[in-house]
C-alpha atoms as a PDB file:
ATOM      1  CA  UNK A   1       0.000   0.000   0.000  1.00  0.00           C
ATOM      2  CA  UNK A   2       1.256   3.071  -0.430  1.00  0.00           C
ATOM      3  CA  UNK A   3       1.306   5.541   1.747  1.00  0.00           C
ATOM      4  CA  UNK A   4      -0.045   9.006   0.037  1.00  0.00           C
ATOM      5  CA  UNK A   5      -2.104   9.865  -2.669  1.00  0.00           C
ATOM      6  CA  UNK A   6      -2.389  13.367  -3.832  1.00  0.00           C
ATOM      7  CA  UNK A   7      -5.888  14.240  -5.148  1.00  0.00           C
ATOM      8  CA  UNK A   8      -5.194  17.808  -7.184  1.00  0.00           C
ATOM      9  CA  UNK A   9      -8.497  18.626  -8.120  1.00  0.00           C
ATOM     10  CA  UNK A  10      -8.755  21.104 -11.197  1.00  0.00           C
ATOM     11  CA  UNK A  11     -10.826  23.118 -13.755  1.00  0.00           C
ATOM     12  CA  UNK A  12     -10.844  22.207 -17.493  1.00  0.00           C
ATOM     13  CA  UNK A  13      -8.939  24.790 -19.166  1.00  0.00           C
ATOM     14  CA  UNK A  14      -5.739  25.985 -21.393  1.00  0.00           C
ATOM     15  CA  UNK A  15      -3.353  24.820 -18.423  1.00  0.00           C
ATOM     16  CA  UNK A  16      -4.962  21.698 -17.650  1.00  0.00           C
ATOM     17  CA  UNK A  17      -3.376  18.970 -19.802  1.00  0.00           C
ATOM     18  CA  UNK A  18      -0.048  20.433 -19.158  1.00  0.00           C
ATOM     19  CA  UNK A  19      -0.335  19.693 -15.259  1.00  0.00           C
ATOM     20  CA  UNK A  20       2.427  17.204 -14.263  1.00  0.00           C
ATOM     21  CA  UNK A  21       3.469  16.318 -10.554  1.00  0.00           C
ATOM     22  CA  UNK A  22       6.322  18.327  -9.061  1.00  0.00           C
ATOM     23  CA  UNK A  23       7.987  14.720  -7.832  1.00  0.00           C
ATOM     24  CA  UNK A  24       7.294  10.922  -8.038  1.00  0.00           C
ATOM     25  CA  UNK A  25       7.661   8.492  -5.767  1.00  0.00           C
ATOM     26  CA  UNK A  26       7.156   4.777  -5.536  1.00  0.00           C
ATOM     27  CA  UNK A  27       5.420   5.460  -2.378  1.00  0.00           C
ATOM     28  CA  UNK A  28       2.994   8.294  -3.796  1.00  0.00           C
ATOM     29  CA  UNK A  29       0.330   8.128  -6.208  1.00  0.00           C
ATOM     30  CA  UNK A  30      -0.279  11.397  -7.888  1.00  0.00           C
ATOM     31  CA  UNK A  31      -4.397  11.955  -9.370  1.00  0.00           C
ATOM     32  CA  UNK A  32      -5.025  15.119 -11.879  1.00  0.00           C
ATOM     33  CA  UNK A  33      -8.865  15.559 -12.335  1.00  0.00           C
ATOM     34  CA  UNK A  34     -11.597  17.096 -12.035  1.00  0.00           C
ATOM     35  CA  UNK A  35     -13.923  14.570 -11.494  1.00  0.00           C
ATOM     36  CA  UNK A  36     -14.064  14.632  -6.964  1.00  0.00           C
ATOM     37  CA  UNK A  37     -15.676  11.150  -7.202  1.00  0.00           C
ATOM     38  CA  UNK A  38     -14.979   9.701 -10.410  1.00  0.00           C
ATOM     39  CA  UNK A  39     -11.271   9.029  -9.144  1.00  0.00           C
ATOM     40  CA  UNK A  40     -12.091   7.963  -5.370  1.00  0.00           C
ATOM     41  CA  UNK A  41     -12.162   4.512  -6.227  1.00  0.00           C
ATOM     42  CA  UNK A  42      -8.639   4.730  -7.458  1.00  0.00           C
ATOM     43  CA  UNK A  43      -7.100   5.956  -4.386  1.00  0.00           C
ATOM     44  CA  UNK A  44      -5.153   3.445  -2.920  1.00  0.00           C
ATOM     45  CA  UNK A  45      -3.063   4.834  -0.394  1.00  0.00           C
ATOM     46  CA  UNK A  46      -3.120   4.936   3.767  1.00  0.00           C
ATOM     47  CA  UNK A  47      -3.329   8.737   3.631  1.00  0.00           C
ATOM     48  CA  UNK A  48      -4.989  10.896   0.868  1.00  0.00           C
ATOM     49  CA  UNK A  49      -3.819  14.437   0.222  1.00  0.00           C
ATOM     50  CA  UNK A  50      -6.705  16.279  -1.765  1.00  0.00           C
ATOM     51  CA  UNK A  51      -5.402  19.616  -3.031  1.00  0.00           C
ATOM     52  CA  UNK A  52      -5.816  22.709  -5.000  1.00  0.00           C
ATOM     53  CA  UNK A  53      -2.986  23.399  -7.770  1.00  0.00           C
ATOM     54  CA  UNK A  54      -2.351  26.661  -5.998  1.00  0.00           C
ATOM     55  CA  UNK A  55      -1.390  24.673  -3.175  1.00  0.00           C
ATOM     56  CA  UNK A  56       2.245  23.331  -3.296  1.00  0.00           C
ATOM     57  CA  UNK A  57       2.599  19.690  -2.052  1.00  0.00           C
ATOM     58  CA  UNK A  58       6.723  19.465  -2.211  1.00  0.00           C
ATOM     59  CA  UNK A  59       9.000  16.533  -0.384  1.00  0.00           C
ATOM     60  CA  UNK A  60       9.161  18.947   2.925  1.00  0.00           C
ATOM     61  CA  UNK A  61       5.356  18.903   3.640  1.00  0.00           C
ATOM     62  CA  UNK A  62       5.089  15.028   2.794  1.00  0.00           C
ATOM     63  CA  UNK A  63       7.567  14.321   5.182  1.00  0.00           C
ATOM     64  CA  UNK A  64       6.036  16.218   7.979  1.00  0.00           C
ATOM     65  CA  UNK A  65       3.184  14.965   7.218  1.00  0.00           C
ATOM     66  CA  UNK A  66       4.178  11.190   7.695  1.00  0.00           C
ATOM     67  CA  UNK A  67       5.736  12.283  11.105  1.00  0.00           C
ATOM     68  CA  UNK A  68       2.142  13.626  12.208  1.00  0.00           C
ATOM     69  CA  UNK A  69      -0.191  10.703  11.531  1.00  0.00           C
ATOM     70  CA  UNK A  70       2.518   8.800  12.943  1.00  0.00           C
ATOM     71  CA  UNK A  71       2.650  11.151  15.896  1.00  0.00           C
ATOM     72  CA  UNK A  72      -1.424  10.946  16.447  1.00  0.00           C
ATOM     73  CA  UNK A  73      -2.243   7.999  15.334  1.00  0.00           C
ATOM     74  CA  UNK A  74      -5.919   8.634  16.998  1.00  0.00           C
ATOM     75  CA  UNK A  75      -6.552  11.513  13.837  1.00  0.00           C
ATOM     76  CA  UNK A  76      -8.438  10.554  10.687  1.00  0.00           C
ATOM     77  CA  UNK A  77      -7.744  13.590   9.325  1.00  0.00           C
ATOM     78  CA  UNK A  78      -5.427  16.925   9.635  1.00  0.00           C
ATOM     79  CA  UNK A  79      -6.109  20.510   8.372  1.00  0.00           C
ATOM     80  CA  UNK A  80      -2.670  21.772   7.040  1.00  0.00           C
ATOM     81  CA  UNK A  81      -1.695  25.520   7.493  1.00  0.00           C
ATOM     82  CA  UNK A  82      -1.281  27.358   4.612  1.00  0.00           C
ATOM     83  CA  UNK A  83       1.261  29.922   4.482  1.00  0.00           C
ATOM     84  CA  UNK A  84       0.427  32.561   1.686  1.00  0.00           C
ATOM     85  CA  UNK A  85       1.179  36.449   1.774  1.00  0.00           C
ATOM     86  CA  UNK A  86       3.708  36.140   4.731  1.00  0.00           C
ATOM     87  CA  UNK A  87       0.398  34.630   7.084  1.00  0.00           C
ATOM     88  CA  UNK A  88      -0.514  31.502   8.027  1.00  0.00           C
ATOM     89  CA  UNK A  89      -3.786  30.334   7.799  1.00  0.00           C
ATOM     90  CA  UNK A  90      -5.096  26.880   9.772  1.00  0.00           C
ATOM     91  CA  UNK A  91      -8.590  25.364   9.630  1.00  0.00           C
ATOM     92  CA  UNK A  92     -12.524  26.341  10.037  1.00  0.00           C
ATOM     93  CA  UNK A  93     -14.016  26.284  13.612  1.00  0.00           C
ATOM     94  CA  UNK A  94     -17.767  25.994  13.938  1.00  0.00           C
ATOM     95  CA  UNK A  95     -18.771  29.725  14.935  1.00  0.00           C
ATOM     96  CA  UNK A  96     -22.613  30.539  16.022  1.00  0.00           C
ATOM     97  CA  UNK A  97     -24.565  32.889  13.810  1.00  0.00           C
ATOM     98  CA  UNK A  98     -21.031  33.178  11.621  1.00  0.00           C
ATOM     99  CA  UNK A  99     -21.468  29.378  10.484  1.00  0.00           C
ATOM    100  CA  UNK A 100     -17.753  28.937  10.190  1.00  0.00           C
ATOM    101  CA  UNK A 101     -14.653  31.475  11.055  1.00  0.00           C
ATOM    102  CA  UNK A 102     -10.836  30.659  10.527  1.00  0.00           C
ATOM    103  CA  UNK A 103      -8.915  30.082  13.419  1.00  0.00           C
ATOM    104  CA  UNK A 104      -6.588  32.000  14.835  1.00  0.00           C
ATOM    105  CA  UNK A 105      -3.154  32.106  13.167  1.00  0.00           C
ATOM    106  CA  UNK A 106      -1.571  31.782  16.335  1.00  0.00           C
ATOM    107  CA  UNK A 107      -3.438  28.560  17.330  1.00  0.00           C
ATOM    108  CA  UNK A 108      -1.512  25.801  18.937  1.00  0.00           C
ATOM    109  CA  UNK A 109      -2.608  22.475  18.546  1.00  0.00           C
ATOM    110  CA  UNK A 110      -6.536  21.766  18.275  1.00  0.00           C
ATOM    111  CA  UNK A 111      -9.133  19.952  16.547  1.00  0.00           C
ATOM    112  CA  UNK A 112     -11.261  21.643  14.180  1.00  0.00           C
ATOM    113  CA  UNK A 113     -14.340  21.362  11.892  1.00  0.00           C
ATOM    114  CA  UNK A 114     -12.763  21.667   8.785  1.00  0.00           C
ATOM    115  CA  UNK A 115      -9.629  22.356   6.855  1.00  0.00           C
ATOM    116  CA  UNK A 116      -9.805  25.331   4.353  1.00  0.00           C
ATOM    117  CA  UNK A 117     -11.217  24.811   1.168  1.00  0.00           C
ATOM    118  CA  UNK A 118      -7.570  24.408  -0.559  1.00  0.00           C
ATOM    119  CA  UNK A 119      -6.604  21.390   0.870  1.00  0.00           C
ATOM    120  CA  UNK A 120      -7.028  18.659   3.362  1.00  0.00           C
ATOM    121  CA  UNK A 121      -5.578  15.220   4.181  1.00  0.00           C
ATOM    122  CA  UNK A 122      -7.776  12.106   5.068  1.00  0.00           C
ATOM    123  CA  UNK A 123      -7.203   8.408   5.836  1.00  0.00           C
ATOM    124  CA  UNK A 124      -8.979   6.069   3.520  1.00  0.00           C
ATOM    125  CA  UNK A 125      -9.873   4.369   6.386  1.00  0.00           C
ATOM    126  CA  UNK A 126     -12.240   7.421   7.402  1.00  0.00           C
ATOM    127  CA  UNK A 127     -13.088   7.932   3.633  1.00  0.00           C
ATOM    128  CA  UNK A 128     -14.398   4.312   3.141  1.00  0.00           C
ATOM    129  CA  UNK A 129     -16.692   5.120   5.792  1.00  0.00           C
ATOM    130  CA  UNK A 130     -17.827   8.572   4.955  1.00  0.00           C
ATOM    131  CA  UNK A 131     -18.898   8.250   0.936  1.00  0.00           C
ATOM    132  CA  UNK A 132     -18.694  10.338  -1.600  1.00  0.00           C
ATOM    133  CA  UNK A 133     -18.592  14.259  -1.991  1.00  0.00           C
ATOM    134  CA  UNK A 134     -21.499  16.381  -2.421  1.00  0.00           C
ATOM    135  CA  UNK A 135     -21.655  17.743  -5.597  1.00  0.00           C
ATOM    136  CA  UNK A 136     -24.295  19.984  -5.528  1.00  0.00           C
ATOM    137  CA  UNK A 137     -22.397  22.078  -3.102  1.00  0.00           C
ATOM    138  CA  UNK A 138     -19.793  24.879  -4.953  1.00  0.00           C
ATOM    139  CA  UNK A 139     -16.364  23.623  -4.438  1.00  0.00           C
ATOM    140  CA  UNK A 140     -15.288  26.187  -1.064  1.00  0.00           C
ATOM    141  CA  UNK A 141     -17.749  23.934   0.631  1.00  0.00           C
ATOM    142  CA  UNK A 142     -17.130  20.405  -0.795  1.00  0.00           C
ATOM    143  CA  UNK A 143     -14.060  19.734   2.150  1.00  0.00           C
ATOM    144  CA  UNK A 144     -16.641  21.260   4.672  1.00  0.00           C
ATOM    145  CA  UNK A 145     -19.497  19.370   4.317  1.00  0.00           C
ATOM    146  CA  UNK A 146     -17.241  16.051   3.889  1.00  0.00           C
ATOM    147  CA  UNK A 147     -15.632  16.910   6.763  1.00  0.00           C
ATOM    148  CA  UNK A 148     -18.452  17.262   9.248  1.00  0.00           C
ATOM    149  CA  UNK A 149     -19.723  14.146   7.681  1.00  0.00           C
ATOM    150  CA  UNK A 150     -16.761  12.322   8.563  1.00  0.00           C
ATOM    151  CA  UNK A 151     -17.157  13.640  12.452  1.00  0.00           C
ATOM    152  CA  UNK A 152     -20.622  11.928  12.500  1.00  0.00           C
ATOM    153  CA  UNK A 153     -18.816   8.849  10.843  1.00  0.00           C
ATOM    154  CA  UNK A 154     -16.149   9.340  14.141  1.00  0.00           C
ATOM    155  CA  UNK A 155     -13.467  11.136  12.090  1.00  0.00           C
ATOM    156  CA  UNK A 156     -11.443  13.616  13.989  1.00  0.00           C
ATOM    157  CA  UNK A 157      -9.756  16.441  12.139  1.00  0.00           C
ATOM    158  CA  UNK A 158      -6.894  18.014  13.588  1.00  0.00           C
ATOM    159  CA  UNK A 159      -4.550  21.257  13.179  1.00  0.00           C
ATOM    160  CA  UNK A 160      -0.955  21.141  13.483  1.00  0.00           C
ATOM    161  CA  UNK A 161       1.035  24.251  13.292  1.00  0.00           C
ATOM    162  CA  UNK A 162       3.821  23.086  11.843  1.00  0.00           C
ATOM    163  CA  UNK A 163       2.240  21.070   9.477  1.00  0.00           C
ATOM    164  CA  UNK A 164       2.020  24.000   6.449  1.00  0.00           C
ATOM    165  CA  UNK A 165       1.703  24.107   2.895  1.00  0.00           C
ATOM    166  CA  UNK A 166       2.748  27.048   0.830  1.00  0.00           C
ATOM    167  CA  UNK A 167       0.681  28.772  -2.048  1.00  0.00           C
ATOM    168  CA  UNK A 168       1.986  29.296  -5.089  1.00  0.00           C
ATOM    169  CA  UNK A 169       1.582  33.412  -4.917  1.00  0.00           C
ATOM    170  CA  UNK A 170       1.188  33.834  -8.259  1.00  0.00           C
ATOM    171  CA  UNK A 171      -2.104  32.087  -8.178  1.00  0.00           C
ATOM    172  CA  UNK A 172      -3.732  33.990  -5.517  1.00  0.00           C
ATOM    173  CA  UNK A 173      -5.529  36.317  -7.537  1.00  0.00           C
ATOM    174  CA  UNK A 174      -7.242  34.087  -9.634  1.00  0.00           C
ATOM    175  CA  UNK A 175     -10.882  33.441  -9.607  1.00  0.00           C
ATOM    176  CA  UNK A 176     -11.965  30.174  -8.361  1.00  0.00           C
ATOM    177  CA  UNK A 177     -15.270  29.515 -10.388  1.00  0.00           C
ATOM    178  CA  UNK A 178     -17.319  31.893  -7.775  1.00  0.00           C
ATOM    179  CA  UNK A 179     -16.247  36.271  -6.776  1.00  0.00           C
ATOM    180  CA  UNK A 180     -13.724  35.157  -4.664  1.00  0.00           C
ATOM    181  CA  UNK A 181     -10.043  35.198  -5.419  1.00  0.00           C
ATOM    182  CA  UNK A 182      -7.961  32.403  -3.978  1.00  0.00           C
ATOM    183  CA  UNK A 183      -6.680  34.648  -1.088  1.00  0.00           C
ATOM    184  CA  UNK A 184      -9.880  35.017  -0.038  1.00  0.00           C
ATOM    185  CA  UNK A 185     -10.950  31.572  -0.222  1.00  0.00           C
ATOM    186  CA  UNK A 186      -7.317  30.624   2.185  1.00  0.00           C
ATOM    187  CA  UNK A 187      -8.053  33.356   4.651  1.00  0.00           C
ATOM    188  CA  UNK A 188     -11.823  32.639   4.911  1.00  0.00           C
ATOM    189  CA  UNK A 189     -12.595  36.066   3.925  1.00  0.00           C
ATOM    190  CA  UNK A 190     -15.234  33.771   1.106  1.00  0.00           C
ATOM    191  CA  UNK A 191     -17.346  32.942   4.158  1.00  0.00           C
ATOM    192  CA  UNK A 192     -18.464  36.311   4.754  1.00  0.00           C
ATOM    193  CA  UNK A 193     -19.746  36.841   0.841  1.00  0.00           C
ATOM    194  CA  UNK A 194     -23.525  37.114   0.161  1.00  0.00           C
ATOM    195  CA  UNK A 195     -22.976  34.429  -2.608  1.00  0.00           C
ATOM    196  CA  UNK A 196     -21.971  32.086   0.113  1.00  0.00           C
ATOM    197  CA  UNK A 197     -24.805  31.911   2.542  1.00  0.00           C
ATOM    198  CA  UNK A 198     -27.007  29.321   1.204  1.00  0.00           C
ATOM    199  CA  UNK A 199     -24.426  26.889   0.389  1.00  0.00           C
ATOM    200  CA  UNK A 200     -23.339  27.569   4.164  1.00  0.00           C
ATOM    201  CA  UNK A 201     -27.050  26.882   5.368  1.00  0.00           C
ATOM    202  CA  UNK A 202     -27.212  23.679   3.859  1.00  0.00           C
ATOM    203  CA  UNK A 203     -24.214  22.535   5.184  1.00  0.00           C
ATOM    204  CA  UNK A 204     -25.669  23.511   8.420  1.00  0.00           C
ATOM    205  CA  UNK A 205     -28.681  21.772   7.799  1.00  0.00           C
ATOM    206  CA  UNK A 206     -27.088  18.389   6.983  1.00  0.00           C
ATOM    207  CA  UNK A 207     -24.432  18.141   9.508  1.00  0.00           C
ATOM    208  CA  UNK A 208     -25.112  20.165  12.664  1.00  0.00           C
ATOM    209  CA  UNK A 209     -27.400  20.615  15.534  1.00  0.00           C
ATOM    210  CA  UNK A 210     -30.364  22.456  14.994  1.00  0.00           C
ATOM    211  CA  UNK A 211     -29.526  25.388  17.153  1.00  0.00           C
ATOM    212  CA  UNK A 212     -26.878  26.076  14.897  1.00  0.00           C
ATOM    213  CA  UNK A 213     -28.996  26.339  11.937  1.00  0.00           C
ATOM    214  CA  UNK A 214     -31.237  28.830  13.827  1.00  0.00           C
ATOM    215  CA  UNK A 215     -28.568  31.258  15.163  1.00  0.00           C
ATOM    216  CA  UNK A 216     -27.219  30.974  11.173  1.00  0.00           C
ATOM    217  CA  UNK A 217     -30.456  31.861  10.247  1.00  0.00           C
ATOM    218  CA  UNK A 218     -31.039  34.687  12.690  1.00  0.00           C
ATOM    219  CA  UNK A 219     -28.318  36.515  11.328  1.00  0.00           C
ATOM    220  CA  UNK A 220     -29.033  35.556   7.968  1.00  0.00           C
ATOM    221  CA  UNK A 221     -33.113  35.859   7.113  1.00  0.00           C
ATOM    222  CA  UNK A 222     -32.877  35.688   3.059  1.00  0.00           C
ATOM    223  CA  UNK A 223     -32.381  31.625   4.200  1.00  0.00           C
ATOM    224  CA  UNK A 224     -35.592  31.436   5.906  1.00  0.00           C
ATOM    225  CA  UNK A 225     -37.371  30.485   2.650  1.00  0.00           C
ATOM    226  CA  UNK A 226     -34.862  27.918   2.622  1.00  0.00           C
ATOM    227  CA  UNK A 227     -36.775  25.646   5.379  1.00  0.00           C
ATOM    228  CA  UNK A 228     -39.158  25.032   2.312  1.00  0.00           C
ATOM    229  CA  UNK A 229     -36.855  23.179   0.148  1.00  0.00           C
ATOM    230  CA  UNK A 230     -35.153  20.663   2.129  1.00  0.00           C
ATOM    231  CA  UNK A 231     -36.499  17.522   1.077  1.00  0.00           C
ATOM    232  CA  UNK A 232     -33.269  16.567  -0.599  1.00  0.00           C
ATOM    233  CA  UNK A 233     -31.173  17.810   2.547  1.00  0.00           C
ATOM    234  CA  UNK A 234     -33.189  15.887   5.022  1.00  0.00           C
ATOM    235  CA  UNK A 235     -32.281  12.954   2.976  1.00  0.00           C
ATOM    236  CA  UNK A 236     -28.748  13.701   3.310  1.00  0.00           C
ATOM    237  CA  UNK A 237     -28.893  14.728   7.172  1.00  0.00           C
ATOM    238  CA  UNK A 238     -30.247  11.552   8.127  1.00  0.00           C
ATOM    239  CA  UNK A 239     -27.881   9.801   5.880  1.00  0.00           C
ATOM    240  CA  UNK A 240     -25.160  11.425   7.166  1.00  0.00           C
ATOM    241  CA  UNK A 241     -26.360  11.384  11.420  1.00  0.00           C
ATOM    242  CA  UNK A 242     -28.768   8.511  11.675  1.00  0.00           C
ATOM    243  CA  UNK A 243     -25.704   6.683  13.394  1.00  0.00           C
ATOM    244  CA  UNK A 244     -23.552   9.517  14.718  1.00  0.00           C
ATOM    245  CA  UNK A 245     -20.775   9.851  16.593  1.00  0.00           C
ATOM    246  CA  UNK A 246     -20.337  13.195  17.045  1.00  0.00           C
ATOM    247  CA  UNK A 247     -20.748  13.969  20.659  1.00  0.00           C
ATOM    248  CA  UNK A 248     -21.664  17.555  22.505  1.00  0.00           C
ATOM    249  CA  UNK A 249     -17.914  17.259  23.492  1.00  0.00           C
ATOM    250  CA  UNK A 250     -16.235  17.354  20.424  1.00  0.00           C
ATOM    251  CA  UNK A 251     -18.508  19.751  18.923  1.00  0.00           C
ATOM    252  CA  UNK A 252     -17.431  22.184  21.631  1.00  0.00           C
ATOM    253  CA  UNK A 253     -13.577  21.163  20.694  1.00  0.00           C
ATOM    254  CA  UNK A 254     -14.398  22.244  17.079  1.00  0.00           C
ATOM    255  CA  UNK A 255     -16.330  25.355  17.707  1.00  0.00           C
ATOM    256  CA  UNK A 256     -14.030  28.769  17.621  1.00  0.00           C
ATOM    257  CA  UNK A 257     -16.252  29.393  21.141  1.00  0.00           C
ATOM    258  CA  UNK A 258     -16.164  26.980  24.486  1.00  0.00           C
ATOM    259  CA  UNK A 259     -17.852  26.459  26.576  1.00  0.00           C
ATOM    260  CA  UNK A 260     -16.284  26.444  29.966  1.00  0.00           C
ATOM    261  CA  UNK A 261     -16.246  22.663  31.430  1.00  0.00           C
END
């Protein structure tokens, strides 16, 4: 088996056939597409890297990233930093009438709810029990969603500060597919746009507590009318909690405000 796989998911375009990985390595399996779950089958490896192009996955993170999961061997999955514009930028923390906020750059060593959209690594043994992607939701939310999924599935994420990727700068001012530039979508500046408050409702509504939704949608009352359409998402929610492991504990562990114990 080996022991990475680097999923570098991409848009069709001019620069897409001429992608080629930076490094090989018996031990690494490298996957160019654009299809999230066409390739998931494929993926053979103990840990699985999925990435953004704009995100540089060299020898130097690989290796510290096999001396983390051997470090906490009780993580399914970590949320790399990512170091871009001289800042470094960790993971998403469940936040209240917010939805989501980044954590602090200055974090030390936490769990958290998700990784930033960019990239995230995940054990296939966590992955065989979590499914597929959602791929109605835009892409900033696709490592989101499957990330709280995984938590109800047991999956713990976790945030290492010295575990960091670079960007590549010189693709941080490129769109993404939505308004936001890739800076934005790295320092979670995307979560605050108008064009992203549905998409973060229905993640809410699928994977989180129900006070959660309603503080979201407090703060938010264009989603109201959103209560109306969720056949399809209660499908999902149950599918995704009708055996879940997520306890009140670790939702306060990922949740950028705790409660006192």
């Amino acid at each position: 088996m080996r022991q990475f796989d680097v999923f570098v998911f991409d848009e069709p375009g001019e620069d897409f056939d001429r992608w080629a990985p930076p490094f090989t390595d018996p031990a690494l399996g490298w996957f160019h597409t654009n299809r999230w779950n066409g390739d998931l089958e494929k993926l053979e490896a103990e840990w699985i890297v999925f990435a953004h192009p704009s995100i540089k996955i060299d020898r130097d993170f690989l290796n510290e990233l096999a001396i983390e999961t051997d470090s906490f061997p009780m993580v399914d999955a970590f949320a790399p930093r990512v170091k871009a514009r001289d800042h470094f930028f960790g993971g998403l923390a469940v936040d209240g009438s917010r939805g989501f906020s980044p954590i602090g750059e200055e974090e030390e060593l936490r769990y958290v709810a998700a990784p930033i959209p960019l990239i995230g690594v995940f054990s296939r043994r966590i992955i065989q029990r979590t499914g597929l992607f959602d791929l109605t939701l835009p892409k900033e939310f696709r490592l989101m969603d499957y990330s709280l999924r995984m938590a109800h599935a047991g999956g713990k994420m976790f945030s290492v500060p010295y575990l960091v990727a670079h960007a590549n700068e010189n693709d941080l001012g490129e769109a993404t597919g939505t308004s936001n530039d890739l800076f934005k979508v790295i320092d979670g500046e995307f979560l605050k746009a108008e064009s992203s408050v549905h998409p973060l409702w229905n993640v809410l509504y699928t994977t989180l507590p129900v006070s959660n939704l309603m503080k979201f949608t407090a703060c938010h009352p264009t989603t109201v009318l959103d209560f109306f359409k969720t056949r399809e998402l209660k499908i999902k929610r149950d599918k995704a909690t009708a055996l879940s492991k997520l306890t009140e504990k670790h939702l306060r562990d990922i949740s950028a405000k705790r409660k006192s114990r």
